[in-house]
N, C-alpha and C. Protein backbone atom coordinates (compact mmCIF):
# COMPACT_ATOMS: atom_id res chain seq x y z
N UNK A 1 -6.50 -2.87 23.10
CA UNK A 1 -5.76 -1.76 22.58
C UNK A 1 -5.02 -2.21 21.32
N UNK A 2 -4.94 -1.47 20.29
CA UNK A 2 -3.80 -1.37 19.08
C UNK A 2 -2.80 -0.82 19.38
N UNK A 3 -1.58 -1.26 19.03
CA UNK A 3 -0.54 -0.72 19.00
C UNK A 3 0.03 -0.52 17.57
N UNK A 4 -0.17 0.80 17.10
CA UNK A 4 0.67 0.48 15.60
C UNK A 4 2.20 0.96 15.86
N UNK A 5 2.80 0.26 15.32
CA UNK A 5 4.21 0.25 15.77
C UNK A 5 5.06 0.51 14.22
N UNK A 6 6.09 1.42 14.64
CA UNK A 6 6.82 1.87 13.35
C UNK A 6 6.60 3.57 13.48
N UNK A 7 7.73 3.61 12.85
CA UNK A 7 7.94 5.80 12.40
C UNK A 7 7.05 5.83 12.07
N UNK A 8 6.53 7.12 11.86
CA UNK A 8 6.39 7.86 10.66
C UNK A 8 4.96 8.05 10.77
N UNK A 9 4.34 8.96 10.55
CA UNK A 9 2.60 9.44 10.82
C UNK A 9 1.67 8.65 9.87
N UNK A 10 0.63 7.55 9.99
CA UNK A 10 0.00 7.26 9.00
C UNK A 10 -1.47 7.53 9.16
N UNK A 11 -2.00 8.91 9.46
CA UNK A 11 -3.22 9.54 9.89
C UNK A 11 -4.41 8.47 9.34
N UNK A 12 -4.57 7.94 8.06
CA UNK A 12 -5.52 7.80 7.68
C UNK A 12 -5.85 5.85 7.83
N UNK A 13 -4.71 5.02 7.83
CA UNK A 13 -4.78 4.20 8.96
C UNK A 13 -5.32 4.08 10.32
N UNK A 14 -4.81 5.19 10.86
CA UNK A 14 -5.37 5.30 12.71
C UNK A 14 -6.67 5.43 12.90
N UNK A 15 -7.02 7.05 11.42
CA UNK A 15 -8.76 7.20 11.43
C UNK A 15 -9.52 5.89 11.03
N UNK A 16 -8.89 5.14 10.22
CA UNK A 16 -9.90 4.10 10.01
C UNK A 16 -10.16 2.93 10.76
N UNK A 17 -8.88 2.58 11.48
CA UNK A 17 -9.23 1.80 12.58
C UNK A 17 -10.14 2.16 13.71
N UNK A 18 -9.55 3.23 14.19
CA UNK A 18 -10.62 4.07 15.06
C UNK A 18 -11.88 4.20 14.65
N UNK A 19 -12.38 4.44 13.44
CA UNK A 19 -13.69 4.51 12.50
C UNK A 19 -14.65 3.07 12.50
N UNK A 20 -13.60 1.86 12.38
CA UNK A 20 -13.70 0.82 11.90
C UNK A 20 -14.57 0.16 13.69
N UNK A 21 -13.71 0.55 14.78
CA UNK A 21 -13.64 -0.26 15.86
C UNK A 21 -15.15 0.75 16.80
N UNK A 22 -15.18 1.38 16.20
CA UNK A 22 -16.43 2.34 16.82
C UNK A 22 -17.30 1.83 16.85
N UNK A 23 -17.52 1.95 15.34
CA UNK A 23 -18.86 1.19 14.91
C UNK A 23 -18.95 -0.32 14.73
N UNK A 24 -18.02 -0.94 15.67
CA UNK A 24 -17.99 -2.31 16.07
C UNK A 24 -18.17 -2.48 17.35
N UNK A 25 -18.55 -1.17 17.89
CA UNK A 25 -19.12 -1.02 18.87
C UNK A 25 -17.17 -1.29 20.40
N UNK A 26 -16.77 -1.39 19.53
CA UNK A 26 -15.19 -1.47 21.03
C UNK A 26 -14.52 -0.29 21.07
N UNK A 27 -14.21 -0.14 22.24
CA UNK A 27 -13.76 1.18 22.72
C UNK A 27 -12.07 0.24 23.04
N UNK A 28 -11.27 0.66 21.79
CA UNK A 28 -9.75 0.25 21.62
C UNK A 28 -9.35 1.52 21.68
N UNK A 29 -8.50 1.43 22.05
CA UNK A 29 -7.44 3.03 22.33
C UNK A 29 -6.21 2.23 21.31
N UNK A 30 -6.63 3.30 20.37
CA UNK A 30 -4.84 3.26 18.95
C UNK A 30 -3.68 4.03 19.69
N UNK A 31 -2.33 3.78 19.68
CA UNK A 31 -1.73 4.06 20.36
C UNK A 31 -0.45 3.94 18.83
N UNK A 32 -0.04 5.11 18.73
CA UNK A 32 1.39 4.85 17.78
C UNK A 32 2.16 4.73 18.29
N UNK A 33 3.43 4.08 18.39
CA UNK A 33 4.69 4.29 19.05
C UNK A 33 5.85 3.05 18.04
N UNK A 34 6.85 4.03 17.68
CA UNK A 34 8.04 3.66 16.98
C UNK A 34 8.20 2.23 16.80
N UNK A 35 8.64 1.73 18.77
CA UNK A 35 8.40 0.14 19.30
C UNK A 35 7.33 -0.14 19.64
N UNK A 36 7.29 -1.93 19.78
CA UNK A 36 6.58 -1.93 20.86
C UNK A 36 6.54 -1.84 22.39
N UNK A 37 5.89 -0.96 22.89
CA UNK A 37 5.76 -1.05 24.57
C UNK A 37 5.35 -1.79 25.73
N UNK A 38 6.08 -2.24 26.40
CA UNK A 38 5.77 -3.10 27.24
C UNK A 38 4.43 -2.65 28.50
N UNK A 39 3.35 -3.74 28.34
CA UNK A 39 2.29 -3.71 28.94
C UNK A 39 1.78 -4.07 29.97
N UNK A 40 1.40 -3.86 31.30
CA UNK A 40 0.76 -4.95 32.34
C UNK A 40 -0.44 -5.62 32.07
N UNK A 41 -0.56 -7.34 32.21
CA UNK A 41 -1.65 -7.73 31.99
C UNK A 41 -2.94 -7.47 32.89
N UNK A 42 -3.42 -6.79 31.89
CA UNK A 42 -4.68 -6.41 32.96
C UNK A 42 -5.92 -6.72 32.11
N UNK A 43 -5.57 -8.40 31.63
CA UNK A 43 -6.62 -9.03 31.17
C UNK A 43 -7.22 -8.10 29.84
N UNK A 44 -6.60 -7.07 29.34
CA UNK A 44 -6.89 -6.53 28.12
C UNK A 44 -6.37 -7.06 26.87
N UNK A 45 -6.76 -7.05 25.59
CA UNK A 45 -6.45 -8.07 24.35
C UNK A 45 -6.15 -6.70 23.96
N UNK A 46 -4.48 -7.22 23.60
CA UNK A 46 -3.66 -6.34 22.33
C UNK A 46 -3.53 -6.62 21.04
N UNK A 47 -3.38 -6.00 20.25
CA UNK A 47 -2.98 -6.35 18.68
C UNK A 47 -1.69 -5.04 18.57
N UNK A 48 -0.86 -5.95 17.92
CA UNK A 48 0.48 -5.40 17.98
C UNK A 48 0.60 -5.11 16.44
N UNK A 49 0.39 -4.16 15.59
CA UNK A 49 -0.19 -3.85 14.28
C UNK A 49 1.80 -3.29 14.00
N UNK A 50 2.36 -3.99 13.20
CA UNK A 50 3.47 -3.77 12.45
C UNK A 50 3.10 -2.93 11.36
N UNK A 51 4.13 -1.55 11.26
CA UNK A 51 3.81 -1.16 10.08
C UNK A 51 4.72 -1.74 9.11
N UNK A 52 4.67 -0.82 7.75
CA UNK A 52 4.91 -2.20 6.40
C UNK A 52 6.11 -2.61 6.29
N UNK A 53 7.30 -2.46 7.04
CA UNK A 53 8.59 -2.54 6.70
C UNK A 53 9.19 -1.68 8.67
N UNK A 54 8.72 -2.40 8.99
CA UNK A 54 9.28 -2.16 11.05
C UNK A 54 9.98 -3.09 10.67
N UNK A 55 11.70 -2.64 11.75
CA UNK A 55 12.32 -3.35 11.60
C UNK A 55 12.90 -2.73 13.25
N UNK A 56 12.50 -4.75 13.88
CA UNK A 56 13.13 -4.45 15.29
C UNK A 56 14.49 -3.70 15.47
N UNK A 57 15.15 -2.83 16.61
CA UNK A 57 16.54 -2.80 17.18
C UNK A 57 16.96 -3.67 16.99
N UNK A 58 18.47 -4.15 17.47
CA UNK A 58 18.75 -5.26 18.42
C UNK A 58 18.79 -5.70 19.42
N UNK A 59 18.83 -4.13 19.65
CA UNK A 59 18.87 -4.03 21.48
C UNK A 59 17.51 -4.13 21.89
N UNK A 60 16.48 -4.34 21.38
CA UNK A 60 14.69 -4.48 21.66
C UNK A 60 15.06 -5.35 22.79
N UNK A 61 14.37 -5.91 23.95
CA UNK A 61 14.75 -6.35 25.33
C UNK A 61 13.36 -7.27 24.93
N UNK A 62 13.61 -8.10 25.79
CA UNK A 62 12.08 -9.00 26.04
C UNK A 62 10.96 -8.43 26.16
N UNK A 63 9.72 -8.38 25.67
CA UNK A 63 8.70 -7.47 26.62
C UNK A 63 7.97 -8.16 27.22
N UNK A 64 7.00 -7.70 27.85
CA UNK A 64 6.29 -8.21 29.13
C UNK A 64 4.74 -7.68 28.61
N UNK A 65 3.73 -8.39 27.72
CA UNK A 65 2.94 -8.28 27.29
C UNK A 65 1.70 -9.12 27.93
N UNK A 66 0.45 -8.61 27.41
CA UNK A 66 -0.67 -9.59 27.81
C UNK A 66 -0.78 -10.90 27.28
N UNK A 67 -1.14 -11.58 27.98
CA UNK A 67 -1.40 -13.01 27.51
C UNK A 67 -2.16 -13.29 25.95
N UNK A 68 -3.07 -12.36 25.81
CA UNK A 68 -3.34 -12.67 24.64
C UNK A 68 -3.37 -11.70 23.78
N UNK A 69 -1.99 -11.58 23.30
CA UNK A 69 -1.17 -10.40 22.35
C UNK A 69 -1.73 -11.24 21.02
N UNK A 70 -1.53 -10.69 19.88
CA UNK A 70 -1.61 -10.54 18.80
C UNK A 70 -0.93 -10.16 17.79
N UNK A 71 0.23 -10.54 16.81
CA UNK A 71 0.88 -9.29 16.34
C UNK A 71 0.49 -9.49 14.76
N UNK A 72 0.15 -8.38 14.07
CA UNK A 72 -0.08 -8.46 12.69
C UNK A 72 0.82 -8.01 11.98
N UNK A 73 1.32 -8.61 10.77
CA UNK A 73 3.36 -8.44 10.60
C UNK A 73 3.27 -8.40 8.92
N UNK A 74 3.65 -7.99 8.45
CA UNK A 74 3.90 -8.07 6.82
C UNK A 74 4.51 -9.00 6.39
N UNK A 75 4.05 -9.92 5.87
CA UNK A 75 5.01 -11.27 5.57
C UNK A 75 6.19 -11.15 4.76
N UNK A 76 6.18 -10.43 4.29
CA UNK A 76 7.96 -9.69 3.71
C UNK A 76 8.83 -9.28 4.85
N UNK A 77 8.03 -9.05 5.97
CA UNK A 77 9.37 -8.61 7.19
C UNK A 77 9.62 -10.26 7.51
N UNK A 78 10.56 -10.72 7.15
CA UNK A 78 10.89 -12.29 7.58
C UNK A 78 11.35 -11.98 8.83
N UNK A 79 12.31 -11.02 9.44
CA UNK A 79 13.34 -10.40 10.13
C UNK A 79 11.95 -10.47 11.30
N UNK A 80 11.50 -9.64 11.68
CA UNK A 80 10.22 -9.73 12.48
C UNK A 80 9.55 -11.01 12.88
N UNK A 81 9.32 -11.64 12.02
CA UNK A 81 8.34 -13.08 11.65
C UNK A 81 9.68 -14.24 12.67
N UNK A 82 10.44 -14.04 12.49
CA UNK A 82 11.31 -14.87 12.88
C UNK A 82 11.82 -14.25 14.51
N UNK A 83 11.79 -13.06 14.78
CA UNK A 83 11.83 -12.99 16.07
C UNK A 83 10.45 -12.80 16.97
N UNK A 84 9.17 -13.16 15.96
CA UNK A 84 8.01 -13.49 17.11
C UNK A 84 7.91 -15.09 16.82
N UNK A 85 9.11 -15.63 16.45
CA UNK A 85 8.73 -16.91 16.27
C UNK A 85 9.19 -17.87 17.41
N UNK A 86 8.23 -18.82 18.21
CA UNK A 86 8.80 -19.14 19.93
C UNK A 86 8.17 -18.34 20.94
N UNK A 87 7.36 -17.33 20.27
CA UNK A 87 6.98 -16.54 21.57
C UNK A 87 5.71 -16.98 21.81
N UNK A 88 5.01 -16.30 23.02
CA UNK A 88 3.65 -16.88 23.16
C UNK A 88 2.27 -16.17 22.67
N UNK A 89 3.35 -15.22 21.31
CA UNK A 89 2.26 -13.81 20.70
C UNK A 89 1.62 -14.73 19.38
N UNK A 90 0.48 -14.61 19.31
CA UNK A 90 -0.31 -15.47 17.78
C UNK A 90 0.09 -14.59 16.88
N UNK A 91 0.91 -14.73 15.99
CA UNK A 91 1.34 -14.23 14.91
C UNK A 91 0.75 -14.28 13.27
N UNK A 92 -0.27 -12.67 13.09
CA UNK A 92 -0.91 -13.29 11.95
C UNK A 92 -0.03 -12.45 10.64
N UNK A 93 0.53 -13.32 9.63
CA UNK A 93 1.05 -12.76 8.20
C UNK A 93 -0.01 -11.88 7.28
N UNK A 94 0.21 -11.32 6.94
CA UNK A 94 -0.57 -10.42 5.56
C UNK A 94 0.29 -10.38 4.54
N UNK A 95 0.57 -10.95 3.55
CA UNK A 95 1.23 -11.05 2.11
C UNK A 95 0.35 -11.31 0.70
N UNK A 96 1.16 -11.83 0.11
CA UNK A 96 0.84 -12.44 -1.47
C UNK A 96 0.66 -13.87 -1.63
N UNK A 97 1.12 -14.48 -0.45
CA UNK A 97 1.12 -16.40 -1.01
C UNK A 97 0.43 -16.82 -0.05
N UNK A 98 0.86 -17.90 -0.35
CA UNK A 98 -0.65 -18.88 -0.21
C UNK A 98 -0.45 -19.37 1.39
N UNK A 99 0.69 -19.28 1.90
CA UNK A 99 0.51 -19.36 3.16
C UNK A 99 0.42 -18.39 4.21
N UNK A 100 0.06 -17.33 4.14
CA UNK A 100 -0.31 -16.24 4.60
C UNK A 100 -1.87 -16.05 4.91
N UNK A 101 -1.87 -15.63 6.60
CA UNK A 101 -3.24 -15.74 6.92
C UNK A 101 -4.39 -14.57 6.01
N UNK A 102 -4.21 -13.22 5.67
CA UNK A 102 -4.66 -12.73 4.81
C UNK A 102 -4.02 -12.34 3.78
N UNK A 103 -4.46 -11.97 2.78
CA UNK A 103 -4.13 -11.66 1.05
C UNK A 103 -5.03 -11.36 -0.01
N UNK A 104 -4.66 -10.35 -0.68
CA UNK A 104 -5.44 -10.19 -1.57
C UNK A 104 -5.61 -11.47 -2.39
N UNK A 105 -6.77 -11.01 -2.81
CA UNK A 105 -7.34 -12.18 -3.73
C UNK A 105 -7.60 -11.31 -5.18
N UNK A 106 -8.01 -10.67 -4.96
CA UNK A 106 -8.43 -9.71 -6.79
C UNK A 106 -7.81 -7.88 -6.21
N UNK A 107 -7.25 -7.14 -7.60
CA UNK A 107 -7.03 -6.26 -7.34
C UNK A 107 -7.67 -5.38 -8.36
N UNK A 108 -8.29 -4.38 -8.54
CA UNK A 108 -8.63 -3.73 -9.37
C UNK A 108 -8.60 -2.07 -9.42
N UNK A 109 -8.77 -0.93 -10.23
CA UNK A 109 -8.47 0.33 -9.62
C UNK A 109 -10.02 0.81 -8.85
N UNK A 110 -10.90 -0.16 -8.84
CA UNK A 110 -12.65 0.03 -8.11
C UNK A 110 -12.72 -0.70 -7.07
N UNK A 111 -11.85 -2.45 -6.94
CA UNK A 111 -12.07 -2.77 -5.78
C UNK A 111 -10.93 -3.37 -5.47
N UNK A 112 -10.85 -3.88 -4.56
CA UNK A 112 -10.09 -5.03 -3.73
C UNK A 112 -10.79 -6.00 -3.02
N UNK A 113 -10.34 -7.50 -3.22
CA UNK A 113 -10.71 -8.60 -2.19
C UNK A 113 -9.92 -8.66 -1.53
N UNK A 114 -9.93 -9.04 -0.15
CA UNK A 114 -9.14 -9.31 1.09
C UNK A 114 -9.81 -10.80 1.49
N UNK A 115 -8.64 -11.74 1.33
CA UNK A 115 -8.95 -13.17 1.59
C UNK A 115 -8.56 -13.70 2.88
N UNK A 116 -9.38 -13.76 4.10
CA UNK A 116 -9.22 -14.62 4.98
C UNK A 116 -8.89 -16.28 4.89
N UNK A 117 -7.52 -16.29 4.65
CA UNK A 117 -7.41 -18.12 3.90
C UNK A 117 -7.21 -19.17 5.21
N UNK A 118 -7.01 -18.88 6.02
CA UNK A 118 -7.40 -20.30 7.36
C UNK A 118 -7.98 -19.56 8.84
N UNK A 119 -9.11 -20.43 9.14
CA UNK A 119 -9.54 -20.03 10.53
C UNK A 119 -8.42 -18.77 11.82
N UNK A 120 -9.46 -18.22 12.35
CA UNK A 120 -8.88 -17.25 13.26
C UNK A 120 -9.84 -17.37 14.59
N UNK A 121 -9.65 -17.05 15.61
CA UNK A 121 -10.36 -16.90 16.55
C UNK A 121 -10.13 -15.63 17.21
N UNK A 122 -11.40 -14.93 16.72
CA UNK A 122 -11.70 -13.19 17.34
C UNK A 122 -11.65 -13.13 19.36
N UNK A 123 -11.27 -12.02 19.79
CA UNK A 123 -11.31 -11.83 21.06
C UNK A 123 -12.53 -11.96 21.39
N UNK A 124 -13.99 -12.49 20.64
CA UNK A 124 -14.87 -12.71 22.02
C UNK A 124 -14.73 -14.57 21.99
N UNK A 125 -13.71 -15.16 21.18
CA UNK A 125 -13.70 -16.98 21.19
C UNK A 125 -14.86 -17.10 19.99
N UNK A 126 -15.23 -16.26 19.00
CA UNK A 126 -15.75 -16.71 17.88
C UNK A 126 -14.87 -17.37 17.05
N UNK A 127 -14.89 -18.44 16.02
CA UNK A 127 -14.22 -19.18 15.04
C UNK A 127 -14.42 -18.20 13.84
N UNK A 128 -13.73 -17.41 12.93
CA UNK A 128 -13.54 -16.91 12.03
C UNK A 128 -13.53 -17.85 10.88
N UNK A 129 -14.22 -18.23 9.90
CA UNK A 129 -13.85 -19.30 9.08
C UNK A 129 -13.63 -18.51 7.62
N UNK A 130 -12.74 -19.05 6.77
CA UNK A 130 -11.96 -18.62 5.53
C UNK A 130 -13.05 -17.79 5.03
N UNK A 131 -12.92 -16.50 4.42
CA UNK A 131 -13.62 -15.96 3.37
C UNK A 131 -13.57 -15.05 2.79
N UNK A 132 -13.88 -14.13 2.00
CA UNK A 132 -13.32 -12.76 1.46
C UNK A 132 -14.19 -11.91 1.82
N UNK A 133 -13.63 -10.73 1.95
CA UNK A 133 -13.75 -9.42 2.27
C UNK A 133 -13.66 -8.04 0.90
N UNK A 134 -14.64 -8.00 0.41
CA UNK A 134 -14.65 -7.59 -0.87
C UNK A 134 -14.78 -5.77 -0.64
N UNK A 135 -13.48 -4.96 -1.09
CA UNK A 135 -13.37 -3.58 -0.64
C UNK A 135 -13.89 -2.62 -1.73
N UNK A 136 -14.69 -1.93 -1.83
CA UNK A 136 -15.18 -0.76 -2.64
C UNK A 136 -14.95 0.77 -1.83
N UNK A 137 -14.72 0.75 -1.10
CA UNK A 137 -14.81 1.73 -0.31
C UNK A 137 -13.38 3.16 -0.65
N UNK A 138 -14.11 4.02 -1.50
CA UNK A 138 -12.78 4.64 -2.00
C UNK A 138 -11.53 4.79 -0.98
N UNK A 139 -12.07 5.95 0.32
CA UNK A 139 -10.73 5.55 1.29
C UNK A 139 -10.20 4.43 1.50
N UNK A 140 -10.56 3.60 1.48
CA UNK A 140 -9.66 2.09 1.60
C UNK A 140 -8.92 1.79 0.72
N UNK A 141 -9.25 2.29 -0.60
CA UNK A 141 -8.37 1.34 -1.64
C UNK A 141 -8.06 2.55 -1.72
N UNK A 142 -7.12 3.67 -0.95
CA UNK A 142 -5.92 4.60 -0.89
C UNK A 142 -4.78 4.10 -0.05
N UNK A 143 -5.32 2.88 0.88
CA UNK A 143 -4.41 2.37 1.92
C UNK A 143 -3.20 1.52 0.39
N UNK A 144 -2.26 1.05 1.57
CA UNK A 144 -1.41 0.44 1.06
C UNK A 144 -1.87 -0.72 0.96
N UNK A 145 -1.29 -2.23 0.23
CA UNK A 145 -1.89 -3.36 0.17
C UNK A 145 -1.94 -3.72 1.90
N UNK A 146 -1.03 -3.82 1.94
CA UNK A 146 -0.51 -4.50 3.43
C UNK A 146 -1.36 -3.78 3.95
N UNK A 147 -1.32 -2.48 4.56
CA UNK A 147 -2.53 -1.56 5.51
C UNK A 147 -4.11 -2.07 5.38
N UNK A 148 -4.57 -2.54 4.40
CA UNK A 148 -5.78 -3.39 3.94
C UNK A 148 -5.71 -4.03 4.71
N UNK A 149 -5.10 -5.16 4.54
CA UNK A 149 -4.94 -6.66 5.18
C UNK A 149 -4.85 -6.31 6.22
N UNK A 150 -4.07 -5.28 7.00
CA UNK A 150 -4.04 -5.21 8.67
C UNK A 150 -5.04 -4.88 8.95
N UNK A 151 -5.94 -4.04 8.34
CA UNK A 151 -7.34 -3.46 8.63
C UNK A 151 -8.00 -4.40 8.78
N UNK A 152 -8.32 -5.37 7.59
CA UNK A 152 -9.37 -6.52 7.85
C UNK A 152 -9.31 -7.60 8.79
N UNK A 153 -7.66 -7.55 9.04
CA UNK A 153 -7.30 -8.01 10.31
C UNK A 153 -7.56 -8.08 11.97
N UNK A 154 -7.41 -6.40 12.05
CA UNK A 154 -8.10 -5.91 13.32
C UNK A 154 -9.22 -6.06 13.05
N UNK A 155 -10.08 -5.47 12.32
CA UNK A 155 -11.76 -5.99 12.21
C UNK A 155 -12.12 -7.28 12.68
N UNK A 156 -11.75 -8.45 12.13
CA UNK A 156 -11.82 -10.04 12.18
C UNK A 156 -11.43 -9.69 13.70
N UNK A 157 -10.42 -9.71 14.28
CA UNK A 157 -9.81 -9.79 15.42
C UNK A 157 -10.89 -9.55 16.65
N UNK A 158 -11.61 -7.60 16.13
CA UNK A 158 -12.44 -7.54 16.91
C UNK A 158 -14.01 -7.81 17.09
N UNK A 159 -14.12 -8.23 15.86
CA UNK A 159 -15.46 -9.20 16.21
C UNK A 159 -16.66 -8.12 15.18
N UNK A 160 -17.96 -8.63 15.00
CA UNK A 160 -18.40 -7.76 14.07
C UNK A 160 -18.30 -8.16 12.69
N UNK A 161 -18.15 -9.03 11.93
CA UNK A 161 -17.75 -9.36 10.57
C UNK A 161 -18.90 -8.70 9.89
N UNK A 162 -20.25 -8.78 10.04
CA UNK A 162 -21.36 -7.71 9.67
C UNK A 162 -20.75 -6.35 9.62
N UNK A 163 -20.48 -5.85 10.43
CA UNK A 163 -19.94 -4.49 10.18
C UNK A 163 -19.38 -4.14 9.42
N UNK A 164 -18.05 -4.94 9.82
CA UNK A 164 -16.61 -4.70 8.71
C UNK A 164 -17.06 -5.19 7.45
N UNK A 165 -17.74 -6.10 7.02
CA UNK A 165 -18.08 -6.15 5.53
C UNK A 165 -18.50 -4.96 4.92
N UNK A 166 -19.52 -4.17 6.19
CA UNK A 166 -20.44 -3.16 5.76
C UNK A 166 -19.42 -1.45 5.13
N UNK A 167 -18.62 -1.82 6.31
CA UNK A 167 -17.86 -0.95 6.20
C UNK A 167 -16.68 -1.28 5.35
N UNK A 168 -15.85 -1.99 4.24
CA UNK A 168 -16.04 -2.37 3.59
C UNK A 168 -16.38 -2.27 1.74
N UNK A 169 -17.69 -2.40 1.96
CA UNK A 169 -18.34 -2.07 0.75
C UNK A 169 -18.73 -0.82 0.54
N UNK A 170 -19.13 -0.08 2.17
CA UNK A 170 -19.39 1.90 1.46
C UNK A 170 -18.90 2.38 0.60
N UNK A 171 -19.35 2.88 -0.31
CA UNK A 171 -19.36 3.70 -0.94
C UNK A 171 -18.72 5.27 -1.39
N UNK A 172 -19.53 5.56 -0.28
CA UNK A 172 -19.37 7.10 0.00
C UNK A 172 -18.26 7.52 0.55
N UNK A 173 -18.01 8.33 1.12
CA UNK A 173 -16.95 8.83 1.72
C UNK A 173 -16.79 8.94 3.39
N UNK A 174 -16.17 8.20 4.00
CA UNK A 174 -15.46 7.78 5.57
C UNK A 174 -15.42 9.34 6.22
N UNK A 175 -15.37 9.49 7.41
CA UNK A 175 -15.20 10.34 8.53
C UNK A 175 -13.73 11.13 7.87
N UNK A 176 -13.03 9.55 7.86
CA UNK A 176 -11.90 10.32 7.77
C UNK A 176 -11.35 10.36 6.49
N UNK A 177 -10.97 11.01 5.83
CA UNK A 177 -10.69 11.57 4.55
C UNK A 177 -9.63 12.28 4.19
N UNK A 178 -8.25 11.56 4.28
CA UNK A 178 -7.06 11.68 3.93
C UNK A 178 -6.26 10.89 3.06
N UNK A 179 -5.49 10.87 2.55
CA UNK A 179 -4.84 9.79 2.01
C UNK A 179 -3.22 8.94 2.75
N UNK A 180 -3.32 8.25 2.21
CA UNK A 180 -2.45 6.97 3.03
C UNK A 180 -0.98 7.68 2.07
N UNK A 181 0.00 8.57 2.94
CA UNK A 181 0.72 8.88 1.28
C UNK A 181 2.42 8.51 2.09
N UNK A 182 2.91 7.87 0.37
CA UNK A 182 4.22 7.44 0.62
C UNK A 182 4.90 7.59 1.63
N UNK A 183 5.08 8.77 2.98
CA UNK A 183 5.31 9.01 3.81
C UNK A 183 5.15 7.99 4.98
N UNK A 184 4.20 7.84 5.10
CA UNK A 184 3.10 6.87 5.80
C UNK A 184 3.74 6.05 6.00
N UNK A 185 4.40 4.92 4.66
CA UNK A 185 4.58 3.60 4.79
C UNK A 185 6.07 3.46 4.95
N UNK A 186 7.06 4.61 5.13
CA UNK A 186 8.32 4.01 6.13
C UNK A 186 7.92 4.09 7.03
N UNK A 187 9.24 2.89 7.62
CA UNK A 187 9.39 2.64 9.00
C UNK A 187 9.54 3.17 9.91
């Protein structure tokens, strides 16, 4: 399951994950909710998808998650980054520098690269090894930077790198066909 976590409606995010994870053949249930929600392990793999600027309560309580949680975090939320830091959730960054697990690599108004810069290991125990992810795909390059990177994120995560390249480089026009708009990206 995804959890995108944070306010605020980001329709054309959800369609593309959902779009993205179909035709990767996994049946993930996207789930929005403000926080994150506490889960029973029932041996299901979460990804805990931060939107671009979530910013925990204080009062957020411990949660009680699956063993093999996931959280994908904007490397500008330090605030976040530092309270999944100690936990037993694999914490992947999406930013601008060089120590950040994804990042753009080239930006242009036709494409985007999305750089996988150190090994990952996808939920079926495949080794993900460094490489780029080269985006043409008009709905995509409407997402936000960060929304990219989480995308190519969950993709990598769920296995399929054939796909997600494929999907990716299209061309044409996606199922879903909205735009990612300023709204979207508060918290």
């Amino acid at each position: 399951m995804v959890q995108l976590i944070g306010k605020g409606a980001n329709t054309l995010l959800s369609g593309l994950l959902e779009e993205l994870l179909i035709r990767q053949g996994r049946s993930q249930r996207i789930e929005a909710t403000p926080a994150p929600a506490p889960l029973e392990d029932q041996g299901e793999r979460l990804i805990l998808l931060f939107r671009d600027s979530f910013s925990a309560p204080p009062e957020l309580p411990p949660l009680v998650l699956p063993k093999h949680t996931v959280a994908i975090v904007n490397a500008q939320n330090v605030e976040m980054l530092q309270r999944l830091e100690g936990t037993a959730i694999q914490t992947i960054p999406c930013g601008l520098s060089s120590w950040d697990t994804f990042t753009l690599a080239s930006s242009t108004e036709e494409s985007q690269v999305v750089a996988l810069q150190r090994s990952i290991t996808n939920f079926q125990g495949e080794i993900i090894e460094p490489m780029e992810f080269p985006v043409h795909n008009p709905n995509l390059l409407k997402l936000s930077r960060y929304n990219l990177m989480a995308l190519c994120a969950v993709g990598c995560l769920a296995g399929g790198i054939d796909i997600l390249l494929e999907f990716f480089a299209q061309r044409g026009p996606l199922k879903t066909d909205t735009k990612d708009t300023p709204e979207s990206h508060s918290p």
